[in-house]
N, C-alpha and C. Protein backbone atom coordinates (compact mmCIF):
# COMPACT_ATOMS: atom_id res chain seq x y z
N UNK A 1 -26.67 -33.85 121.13
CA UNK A 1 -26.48 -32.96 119.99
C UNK A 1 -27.83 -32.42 119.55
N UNK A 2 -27.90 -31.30 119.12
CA UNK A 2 -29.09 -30.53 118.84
C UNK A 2 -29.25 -30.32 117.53
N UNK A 3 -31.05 -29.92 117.07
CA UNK A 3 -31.35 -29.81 115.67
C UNK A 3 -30.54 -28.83 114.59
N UNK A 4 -29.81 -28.02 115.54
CA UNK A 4 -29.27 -26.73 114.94
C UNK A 4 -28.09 -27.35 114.32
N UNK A 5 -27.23 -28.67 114.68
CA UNK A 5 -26.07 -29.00 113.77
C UNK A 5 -26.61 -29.96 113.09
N UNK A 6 -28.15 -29.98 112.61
CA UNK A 6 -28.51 -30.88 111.24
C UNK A 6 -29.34 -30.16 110.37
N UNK A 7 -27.99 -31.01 109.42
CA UNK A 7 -28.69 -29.81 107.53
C UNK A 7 -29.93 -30.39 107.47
N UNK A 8 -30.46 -31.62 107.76
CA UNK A 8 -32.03 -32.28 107.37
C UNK A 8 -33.07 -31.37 108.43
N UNK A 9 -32.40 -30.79 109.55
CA UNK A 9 -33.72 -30.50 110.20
C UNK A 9 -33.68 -29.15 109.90
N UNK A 10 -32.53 -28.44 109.82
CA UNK A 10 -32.85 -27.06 108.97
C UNK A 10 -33.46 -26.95 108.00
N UNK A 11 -33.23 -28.05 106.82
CA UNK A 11 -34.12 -27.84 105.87
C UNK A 11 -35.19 -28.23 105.75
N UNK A 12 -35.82 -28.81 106.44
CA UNK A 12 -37.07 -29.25 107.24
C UNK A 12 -37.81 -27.86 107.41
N UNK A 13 -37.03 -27.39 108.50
CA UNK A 13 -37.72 -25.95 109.11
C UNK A 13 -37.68 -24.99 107.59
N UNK A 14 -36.87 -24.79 106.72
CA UNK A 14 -36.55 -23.50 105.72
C UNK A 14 -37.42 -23.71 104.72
N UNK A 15 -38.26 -25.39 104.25
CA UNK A 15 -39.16 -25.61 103.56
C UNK A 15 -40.27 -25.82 103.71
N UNK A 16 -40.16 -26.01 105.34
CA UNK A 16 -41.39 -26.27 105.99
C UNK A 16 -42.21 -27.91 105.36
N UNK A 17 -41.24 -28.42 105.53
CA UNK A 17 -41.34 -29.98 105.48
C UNK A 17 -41.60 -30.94 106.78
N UNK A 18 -42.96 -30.20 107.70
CA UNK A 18 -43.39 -30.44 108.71
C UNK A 18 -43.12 -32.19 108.85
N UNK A 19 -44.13 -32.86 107.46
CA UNK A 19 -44.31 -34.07 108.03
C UNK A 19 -42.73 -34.86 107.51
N UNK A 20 -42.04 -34.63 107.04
CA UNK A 20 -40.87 -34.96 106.53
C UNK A 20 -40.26 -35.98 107.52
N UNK A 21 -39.92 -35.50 108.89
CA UNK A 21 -39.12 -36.38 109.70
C UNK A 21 -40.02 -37.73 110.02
N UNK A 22 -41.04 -37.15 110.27
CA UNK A 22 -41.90 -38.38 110.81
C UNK A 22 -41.92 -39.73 109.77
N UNK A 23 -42.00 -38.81 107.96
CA UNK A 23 -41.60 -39.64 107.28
C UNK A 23 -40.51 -40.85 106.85
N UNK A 24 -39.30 -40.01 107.08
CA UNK A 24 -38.29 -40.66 107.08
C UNK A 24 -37.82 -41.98 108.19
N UNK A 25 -38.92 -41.19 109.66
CA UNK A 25 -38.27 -42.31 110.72
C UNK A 25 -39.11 -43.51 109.79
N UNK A 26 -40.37 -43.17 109.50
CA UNK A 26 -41.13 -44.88 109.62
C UNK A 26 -40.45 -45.55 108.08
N UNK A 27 -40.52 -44.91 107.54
CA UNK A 27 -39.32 -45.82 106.46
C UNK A 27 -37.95 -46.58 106.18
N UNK A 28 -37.31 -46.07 107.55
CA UNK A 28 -35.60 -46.36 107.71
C UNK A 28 -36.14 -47.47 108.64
N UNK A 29 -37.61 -47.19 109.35
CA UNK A 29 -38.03 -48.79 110.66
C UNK A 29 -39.01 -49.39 109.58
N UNK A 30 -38.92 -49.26 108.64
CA UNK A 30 -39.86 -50.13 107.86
C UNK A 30 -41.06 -50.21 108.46
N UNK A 31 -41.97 -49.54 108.97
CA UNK A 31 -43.44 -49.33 110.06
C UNK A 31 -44.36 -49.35 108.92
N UNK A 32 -44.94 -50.98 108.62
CA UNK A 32 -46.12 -51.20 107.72
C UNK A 32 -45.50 -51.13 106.08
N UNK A 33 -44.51 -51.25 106.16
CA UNK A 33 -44.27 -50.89 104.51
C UNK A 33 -42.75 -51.82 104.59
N UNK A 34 -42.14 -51.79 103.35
CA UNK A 34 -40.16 -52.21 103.10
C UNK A 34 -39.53 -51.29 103.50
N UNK A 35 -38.71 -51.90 104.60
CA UNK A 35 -37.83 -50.86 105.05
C UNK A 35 -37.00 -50.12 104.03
N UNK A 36 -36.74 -48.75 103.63
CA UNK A 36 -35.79 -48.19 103.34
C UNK A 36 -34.66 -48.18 103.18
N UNK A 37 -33.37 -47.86 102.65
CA UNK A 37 -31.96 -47.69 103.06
C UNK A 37 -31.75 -46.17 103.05
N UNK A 38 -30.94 -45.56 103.52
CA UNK A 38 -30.47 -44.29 103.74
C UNK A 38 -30.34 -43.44 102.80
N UNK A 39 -29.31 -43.99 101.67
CA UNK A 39 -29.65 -43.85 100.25
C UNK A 39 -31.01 -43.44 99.65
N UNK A 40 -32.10 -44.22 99.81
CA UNK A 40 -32.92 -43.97 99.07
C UNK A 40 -33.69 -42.99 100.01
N UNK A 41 -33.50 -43.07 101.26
CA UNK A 41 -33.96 -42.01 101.96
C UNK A 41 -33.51 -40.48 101.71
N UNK A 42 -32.46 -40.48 101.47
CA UNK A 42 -31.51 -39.00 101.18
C UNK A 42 -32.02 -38.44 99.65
N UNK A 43 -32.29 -39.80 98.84
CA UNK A 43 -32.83 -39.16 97.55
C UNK A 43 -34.48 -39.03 97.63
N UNK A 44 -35.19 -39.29 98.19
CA UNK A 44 -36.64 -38.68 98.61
C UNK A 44 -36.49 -37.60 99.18
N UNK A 45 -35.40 -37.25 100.54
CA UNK A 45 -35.71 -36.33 101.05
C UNK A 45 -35.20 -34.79 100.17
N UNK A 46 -34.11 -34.84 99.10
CA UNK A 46 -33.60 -34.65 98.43
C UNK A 46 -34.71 -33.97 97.01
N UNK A 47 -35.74 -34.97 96.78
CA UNK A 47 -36.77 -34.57 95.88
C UNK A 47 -37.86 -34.02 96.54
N UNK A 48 -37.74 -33.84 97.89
CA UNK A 48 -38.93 -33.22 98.74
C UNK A 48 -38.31 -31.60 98.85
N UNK A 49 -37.23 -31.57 98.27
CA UNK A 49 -36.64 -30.11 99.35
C UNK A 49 -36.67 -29.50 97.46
N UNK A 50 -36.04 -30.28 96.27
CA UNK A 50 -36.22 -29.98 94.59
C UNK A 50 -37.57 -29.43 94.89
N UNK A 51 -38.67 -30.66 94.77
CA UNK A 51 -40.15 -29.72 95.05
C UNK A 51 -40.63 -28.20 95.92
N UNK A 52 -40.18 -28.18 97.10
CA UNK A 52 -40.40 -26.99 97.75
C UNK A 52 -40.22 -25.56 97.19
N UNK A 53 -38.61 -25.99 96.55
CA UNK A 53 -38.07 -25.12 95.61
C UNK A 53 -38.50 -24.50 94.72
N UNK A 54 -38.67 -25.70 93.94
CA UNK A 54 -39.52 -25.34 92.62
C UNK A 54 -41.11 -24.77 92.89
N UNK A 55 -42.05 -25.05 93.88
CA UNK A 55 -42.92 -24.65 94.35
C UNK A 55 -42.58 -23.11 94.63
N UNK A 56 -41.78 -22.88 95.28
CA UNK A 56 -41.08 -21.81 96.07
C UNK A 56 -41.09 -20.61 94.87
N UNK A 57 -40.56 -21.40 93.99
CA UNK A 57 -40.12 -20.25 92.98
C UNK A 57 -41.41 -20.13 91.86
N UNK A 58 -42.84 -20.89 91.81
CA UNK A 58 -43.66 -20.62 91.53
C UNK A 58 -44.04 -20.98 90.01
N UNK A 59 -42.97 -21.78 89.73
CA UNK A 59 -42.94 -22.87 88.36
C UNK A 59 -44.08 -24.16 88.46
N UNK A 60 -44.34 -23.89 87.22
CA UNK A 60 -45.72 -24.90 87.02
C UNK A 60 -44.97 -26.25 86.29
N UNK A 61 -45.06 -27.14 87.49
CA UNK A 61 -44.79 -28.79 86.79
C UNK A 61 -45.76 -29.98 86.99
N UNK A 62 -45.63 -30.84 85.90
CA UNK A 62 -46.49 -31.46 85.91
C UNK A 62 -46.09 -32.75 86.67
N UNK A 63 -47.11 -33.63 87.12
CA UNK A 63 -46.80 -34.90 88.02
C UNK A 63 -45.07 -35.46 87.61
N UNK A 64 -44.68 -36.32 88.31
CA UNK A 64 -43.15 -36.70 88.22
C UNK A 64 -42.00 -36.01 87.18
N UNK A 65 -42.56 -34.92 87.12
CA UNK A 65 -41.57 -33.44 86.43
C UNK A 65 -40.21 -33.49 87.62
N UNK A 66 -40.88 -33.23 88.84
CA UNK A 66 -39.64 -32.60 90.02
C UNK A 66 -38.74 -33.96 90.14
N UNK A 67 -38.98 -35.35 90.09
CA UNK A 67 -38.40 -36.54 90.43
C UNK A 67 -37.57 -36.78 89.30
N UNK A 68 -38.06 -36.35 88.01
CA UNK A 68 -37.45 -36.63 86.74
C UNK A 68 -36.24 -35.18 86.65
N UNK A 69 -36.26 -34.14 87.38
CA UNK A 69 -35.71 -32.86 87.11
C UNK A 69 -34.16 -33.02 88.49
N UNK A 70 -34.80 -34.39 89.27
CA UNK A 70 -33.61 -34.36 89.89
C UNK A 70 -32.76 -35.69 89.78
N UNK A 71 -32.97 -36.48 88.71
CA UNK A 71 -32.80 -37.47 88.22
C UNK A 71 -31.42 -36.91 87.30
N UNK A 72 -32.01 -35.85 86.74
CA UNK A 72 -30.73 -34.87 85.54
C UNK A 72 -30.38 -34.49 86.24
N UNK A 73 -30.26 -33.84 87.28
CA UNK A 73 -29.22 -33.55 88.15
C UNK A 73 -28.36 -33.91 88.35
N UNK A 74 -28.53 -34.72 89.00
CA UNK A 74 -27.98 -36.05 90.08
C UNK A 74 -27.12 -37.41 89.22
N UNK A 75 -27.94 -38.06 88.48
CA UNK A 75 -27.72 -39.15 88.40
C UNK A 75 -26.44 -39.38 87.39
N UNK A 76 -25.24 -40.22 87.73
CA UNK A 76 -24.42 -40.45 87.08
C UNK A 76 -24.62 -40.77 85.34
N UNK A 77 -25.43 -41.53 85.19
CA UNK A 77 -25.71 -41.75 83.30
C UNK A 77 -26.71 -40.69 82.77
N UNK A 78 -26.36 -39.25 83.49
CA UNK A 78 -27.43 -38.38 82.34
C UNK A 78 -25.83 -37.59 81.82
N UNK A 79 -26.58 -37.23 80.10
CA UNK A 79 -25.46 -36.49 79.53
C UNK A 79 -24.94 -35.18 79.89
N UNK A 80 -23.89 -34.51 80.04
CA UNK A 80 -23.75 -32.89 80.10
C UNK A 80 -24.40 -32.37 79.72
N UNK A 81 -25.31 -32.70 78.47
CA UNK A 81 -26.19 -31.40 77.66
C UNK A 81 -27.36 -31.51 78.11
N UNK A 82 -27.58 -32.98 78.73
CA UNK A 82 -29.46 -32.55 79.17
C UNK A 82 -29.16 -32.14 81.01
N UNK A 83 -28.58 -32.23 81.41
CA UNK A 83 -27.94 -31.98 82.85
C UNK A 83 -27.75 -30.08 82.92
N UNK A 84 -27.72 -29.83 81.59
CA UNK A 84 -27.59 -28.30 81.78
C UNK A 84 -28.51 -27.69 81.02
N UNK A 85 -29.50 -28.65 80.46
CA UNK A 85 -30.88 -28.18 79.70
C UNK A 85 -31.51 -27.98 80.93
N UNK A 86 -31.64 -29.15 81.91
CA UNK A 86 -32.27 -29.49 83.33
C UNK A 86 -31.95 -27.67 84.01
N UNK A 87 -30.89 -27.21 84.09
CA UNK A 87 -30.21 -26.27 84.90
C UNK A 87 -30.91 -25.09 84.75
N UNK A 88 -31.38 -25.36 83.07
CA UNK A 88 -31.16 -23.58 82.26
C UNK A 88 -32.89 -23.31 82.78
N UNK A 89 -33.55 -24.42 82.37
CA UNK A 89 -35.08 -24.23 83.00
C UNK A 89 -35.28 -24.28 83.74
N UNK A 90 -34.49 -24.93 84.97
CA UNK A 90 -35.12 -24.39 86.52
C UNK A 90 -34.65 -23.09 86.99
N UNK A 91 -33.68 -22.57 86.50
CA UNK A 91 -32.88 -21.21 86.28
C UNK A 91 -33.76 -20.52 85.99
N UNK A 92 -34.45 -20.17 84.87
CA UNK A 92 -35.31 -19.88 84.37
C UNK A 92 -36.66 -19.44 84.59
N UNK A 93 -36.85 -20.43 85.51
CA UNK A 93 -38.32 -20.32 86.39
C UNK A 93 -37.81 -19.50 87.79
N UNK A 94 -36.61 -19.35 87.42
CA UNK A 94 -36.15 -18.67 89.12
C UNK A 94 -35.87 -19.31 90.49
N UNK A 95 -35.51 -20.80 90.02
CA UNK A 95 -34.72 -21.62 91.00
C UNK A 95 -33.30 -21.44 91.19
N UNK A 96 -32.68 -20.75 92.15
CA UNK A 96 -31.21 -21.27 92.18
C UNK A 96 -30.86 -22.05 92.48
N UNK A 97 -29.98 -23.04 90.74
CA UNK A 97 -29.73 -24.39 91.24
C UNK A 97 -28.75 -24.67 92.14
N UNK A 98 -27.79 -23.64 92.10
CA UNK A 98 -26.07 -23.74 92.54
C UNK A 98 -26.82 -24.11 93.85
N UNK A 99 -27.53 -23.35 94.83
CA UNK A 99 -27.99 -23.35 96.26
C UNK A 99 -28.72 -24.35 96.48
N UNK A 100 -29.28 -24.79 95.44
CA UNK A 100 -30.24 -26.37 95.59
C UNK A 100 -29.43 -27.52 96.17
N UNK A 101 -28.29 -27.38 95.23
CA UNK A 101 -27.46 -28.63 94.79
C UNK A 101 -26.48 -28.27 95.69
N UNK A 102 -26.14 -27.17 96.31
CA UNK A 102 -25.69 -27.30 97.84
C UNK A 102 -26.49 -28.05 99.14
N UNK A 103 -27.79 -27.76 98.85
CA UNK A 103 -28.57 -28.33 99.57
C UNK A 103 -29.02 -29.60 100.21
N UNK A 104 -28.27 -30.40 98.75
CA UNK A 104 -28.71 -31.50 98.71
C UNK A 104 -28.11 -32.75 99.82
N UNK A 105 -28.60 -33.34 100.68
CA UNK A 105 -28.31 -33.91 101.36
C UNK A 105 -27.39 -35.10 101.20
N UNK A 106 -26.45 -35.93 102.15
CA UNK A 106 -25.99 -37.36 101.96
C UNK A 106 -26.76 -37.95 102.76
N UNK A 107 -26.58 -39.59 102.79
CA UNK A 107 -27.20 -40.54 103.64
C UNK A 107 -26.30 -40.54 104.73
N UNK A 108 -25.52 -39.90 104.77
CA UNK A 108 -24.62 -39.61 106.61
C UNK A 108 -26.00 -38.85 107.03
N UNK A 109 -25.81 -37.49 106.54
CA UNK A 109 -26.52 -36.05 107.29
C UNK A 109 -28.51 -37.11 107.43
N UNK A 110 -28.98 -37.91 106.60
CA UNK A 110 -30.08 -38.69 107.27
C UNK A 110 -29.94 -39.53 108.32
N UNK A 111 -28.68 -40.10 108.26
CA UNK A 111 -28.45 -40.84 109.65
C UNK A 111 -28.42 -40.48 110.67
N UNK A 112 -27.30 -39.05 110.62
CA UNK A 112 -27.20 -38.35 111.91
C UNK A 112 -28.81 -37.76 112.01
N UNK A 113 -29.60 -37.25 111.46
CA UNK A 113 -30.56 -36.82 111.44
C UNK A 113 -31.84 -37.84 112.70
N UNK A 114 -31.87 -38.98 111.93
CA UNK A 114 -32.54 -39.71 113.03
C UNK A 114 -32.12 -40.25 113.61
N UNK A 115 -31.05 -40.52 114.40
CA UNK A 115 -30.21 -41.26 115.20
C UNK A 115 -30.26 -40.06 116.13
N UNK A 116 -29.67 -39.05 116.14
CA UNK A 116 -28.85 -37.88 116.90
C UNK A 116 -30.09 -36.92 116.99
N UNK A 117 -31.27 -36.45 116.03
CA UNK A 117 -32.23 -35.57 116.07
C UNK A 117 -34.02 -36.13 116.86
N UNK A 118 -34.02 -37.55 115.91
CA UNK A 118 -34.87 -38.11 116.14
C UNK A 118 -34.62 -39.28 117.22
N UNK A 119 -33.48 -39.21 117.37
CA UNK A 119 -33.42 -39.84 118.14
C UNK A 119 -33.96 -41.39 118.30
N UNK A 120 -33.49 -42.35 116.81
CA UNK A 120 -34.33 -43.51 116.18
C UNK A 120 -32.79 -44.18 115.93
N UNK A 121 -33.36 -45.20 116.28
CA UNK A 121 -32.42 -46.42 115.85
C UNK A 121 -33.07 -47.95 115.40
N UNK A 122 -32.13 -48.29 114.88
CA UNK A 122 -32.74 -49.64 113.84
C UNK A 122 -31.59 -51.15 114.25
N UNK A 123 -32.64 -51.64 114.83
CA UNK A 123 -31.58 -52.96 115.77
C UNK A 123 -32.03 -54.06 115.30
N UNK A 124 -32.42 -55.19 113.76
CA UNK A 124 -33.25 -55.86 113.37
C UNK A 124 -32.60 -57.47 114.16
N UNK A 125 -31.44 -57.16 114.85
CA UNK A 125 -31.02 -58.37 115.75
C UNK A 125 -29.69 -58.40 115.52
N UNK A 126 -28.82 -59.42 115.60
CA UNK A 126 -27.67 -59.79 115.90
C UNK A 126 -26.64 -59.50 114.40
N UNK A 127 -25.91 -59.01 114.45
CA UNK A 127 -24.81 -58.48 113.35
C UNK A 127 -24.76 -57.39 112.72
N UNK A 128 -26.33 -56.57 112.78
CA UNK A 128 -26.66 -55.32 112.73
C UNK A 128 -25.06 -54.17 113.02
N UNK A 129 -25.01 -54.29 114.07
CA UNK A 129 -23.97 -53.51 114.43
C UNK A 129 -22.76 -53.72 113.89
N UNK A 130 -22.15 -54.60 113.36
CA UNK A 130 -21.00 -54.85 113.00
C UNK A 130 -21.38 -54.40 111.57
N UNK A 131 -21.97 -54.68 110.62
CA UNK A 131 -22.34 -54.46 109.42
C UNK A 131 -22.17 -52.24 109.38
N UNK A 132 -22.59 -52.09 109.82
CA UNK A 132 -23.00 -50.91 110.09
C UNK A 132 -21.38 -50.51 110.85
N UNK A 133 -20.71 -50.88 111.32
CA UNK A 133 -19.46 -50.35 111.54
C UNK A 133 -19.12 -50.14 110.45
N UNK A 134 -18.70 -51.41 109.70
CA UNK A 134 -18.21 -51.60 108.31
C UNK A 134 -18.65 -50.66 107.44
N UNK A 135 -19.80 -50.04 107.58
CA UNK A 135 -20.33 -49.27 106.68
C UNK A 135 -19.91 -48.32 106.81
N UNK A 136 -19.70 -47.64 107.80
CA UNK A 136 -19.08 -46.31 108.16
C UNK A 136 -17.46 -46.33 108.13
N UNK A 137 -16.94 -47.66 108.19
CA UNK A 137 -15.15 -47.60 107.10
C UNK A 137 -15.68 -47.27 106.02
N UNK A 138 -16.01 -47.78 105.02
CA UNK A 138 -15.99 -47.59 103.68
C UNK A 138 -16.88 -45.49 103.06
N UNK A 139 -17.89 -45.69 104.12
CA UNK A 139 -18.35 -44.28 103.89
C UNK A 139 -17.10 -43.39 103.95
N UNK A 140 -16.33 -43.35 104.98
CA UNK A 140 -15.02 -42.59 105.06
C UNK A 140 -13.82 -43.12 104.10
N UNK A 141 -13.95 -44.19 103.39
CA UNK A 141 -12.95 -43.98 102.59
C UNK A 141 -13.33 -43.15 101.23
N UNK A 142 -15.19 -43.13 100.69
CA UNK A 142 -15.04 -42.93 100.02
C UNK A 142 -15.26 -41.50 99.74
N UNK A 143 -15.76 -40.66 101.56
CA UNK A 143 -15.74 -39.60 101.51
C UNK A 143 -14.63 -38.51 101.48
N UNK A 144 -13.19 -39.54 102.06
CA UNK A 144 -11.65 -39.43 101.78
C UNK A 144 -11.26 -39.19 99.75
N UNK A 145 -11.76 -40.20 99.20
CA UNK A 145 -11.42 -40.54 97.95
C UNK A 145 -12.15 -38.84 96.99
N UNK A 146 -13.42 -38.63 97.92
CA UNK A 146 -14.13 -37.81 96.90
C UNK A 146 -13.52 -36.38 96.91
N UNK A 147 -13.14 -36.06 98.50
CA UNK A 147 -12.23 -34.53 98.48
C UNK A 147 -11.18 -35.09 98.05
N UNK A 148 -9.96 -35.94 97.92
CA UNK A 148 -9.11 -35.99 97.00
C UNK A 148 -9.35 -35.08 96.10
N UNK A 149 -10.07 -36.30 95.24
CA UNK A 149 -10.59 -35.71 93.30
C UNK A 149 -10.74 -33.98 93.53
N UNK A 150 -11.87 -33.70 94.49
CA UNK A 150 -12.20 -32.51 94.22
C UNK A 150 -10.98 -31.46 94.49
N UNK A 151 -10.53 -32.12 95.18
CA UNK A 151 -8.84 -30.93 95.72
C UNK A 151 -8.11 -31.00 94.00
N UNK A 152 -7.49 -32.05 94.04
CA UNK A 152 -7.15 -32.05 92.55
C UNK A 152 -7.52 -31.36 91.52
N UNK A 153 -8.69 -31.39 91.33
CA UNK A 153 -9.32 -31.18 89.71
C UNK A 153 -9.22 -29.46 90.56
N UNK A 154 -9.69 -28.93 91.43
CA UNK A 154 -9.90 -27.56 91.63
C UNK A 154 -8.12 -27.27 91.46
N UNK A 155 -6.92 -28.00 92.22
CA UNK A 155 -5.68 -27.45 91.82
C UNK A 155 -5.01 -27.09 90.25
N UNK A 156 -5.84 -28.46 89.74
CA UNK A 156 -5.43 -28.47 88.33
C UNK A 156 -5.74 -27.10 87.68
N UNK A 157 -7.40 -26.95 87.50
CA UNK A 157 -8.13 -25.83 87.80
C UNK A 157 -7.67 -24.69 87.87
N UNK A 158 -7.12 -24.09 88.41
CA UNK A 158 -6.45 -22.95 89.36
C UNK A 158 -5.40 -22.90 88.55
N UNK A 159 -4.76 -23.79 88.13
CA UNK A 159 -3.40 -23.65 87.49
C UNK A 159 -3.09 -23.39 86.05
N UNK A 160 -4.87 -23.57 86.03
CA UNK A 160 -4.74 -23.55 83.98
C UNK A 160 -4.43 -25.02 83.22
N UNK A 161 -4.64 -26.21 83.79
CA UNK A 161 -4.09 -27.45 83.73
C UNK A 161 -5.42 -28.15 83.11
N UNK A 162 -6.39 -27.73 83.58
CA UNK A 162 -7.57 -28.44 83.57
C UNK A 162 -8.90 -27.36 83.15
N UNK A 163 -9.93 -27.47 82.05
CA UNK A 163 -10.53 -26.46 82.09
C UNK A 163 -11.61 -27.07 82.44
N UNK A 164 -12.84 -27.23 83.33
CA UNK A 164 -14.41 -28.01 83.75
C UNK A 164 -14.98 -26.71 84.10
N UNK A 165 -16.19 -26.87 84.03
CA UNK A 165 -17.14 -25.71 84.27
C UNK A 165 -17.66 -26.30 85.95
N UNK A 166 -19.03 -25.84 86.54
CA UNK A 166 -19.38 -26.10 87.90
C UNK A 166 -19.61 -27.54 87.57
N UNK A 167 -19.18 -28.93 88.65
CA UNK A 167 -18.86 -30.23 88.86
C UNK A 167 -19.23 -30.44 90.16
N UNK A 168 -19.51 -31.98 89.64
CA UNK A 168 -19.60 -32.57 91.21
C UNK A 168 -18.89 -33.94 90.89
N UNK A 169 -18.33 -34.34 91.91
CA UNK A 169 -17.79 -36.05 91.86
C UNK A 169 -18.25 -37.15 92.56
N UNK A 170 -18.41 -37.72 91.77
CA UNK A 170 -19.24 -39.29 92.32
C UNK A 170 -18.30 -40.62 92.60
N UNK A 171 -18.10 -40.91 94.16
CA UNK A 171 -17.74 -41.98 94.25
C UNK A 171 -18.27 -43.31 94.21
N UNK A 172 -18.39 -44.25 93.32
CA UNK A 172 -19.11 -45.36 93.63
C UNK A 172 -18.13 -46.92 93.73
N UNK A 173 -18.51 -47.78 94.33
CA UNK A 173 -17.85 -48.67 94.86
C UNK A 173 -18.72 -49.56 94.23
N UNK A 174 -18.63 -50.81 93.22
CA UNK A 174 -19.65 -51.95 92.74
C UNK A 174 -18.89 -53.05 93.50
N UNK A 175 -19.55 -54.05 93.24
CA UNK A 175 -19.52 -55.68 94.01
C UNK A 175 -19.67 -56.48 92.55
N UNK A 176 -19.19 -57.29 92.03
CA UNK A 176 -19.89 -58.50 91.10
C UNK A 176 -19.36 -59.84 91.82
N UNK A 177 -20.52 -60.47 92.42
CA UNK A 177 -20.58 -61.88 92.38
C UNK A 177 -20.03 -63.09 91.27
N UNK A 178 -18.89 -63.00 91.26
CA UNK A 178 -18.28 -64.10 90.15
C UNK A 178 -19.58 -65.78 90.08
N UNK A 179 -20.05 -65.83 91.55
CA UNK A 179 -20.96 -67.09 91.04
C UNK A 179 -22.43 -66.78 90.07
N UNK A 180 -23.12 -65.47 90.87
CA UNK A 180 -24.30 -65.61 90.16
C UNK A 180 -24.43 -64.24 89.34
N UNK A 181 -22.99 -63.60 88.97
CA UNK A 181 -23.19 -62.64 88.11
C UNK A 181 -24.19 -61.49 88.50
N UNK A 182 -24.28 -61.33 89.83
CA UNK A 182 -25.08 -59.93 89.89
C UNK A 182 -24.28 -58.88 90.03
N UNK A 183 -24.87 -57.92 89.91
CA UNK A 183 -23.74 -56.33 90.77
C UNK A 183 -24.34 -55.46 91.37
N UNK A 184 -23.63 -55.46 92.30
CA UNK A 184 -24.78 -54.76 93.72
C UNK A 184 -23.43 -53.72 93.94
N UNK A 185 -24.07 -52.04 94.34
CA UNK A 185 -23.37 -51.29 94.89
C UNK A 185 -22.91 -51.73 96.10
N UNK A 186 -22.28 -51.38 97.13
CA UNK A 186 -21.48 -52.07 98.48
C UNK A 186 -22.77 -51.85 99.12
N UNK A 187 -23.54 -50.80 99.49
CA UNK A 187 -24.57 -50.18 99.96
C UNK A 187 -25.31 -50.89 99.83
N UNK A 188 -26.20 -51.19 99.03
CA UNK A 188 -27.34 -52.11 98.22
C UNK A 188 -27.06 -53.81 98.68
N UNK A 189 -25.54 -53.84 98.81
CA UNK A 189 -25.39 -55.24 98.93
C UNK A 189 -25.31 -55.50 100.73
N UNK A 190 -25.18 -54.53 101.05
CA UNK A 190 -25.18 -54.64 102.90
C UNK A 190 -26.67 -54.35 103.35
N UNK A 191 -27.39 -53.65 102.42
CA UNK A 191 -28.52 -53.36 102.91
C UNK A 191 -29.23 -55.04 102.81
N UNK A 192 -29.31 -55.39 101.53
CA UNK A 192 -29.57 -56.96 101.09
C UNK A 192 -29.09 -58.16 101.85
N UNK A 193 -27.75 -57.57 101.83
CA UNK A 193 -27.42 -58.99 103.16
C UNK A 193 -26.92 -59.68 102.43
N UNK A 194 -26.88 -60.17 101.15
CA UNK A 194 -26.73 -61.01 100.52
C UNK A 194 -26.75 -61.05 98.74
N UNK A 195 -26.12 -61.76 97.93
CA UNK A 195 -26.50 -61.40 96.32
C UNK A 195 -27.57 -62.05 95.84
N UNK A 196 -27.62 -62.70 94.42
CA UNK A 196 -28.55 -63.49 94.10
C UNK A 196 -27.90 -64.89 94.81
N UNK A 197 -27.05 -65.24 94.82
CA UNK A 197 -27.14 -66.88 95.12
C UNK A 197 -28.12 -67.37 95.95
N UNK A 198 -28.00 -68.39 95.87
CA UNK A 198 -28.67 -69.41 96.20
C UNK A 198 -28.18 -70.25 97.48
């Protein structure tokens, strides 16, 4: 499979995020540093492509402005009103967010990215692979669960049933350990291997 059916290496090339891939491989292989998860890979690469943008469009920000500007974006516990304060000023400066926030990558499109582009894989020994099956059931259920919602709410939508302005839907899946009371996303907790116990 070639670079042309990955959104990470197009947007690589459209931002000119030369050192980008090289970045991402040595972080997902942990090379001298904590290995990564995909997740947190998709949201770096994610605040690398916000920056370009905002560069792009020639807005003056100050240090962790672009990380904090995609934090309101993105992140499930910011309110509607600062999420569209976030909107009106990058709007403003002449970012289109609608096309940003199309832009924005999943931790599939990083996987396929270095697996299928870069051609990198991560084998830390024995169960690796099974874990990582598992991971890719649950990615599809919850990428099943998320066009649901969105089919819905757009039918409702359409019908006069439902009034929302531009949306996005967030599937998340938590874990709580009944022994040691932690809560780990499913993700976080496969990446970990394990909870707090003991």
């Amino acid at each position: 499979m070639g670079s042309e059916q990955s959104k990470v290496a197009q947007l690589i090339e459209t931002y000119g995020l030369a050192s980008m891939g090289a970045e991402l491989e040595r972080a997902w292989l942990g090379d001298n540093q904590e290995r990564q998860s995909l997740r947190d890979l998709a949201d770096r690469f994610n605040q690398a492509v916000l920056m370009a943008a905002i560069r792009d469009a020639g807005m003056d920000v100050i240090d962790g402005e672009p990380a904090n500007f995609y934090r309101l974006l993105t992140a499930d516990d910011v309110s509607a009103g600062k999420r569209i304060e976030a909107r009106n000023r990058l709007e403003r400066a002449g970012t289109d967010v609608a096309k940003l926030e199309d832009q924005f990558v999943t931790y599939q499109a990083i996987r396929y990215y270095l697996r299928n582009v870069r051609d990198v894989s991560y084998d830390p020994g024995t169960g690796t692979e099974q874990v990582e099956r598992e991971r890719g059931t649950i990615d599809r259920l919850r990428s099943r669960v998320e066009t649901i919602v969105r089919d819905t709410v757009d039918r409702l939508k359409t019908a006069d049933k439902l009034t929302i302005g531009e949306y996005r839907v967030f599937v998340s899946i938590d874990i709580r350990c009944q022994d040691c009371g932690t809560r780990h996303s499913i993700s976080d907790l496969l990446d970990r291997g394990s909870c707090n116990c003991q």
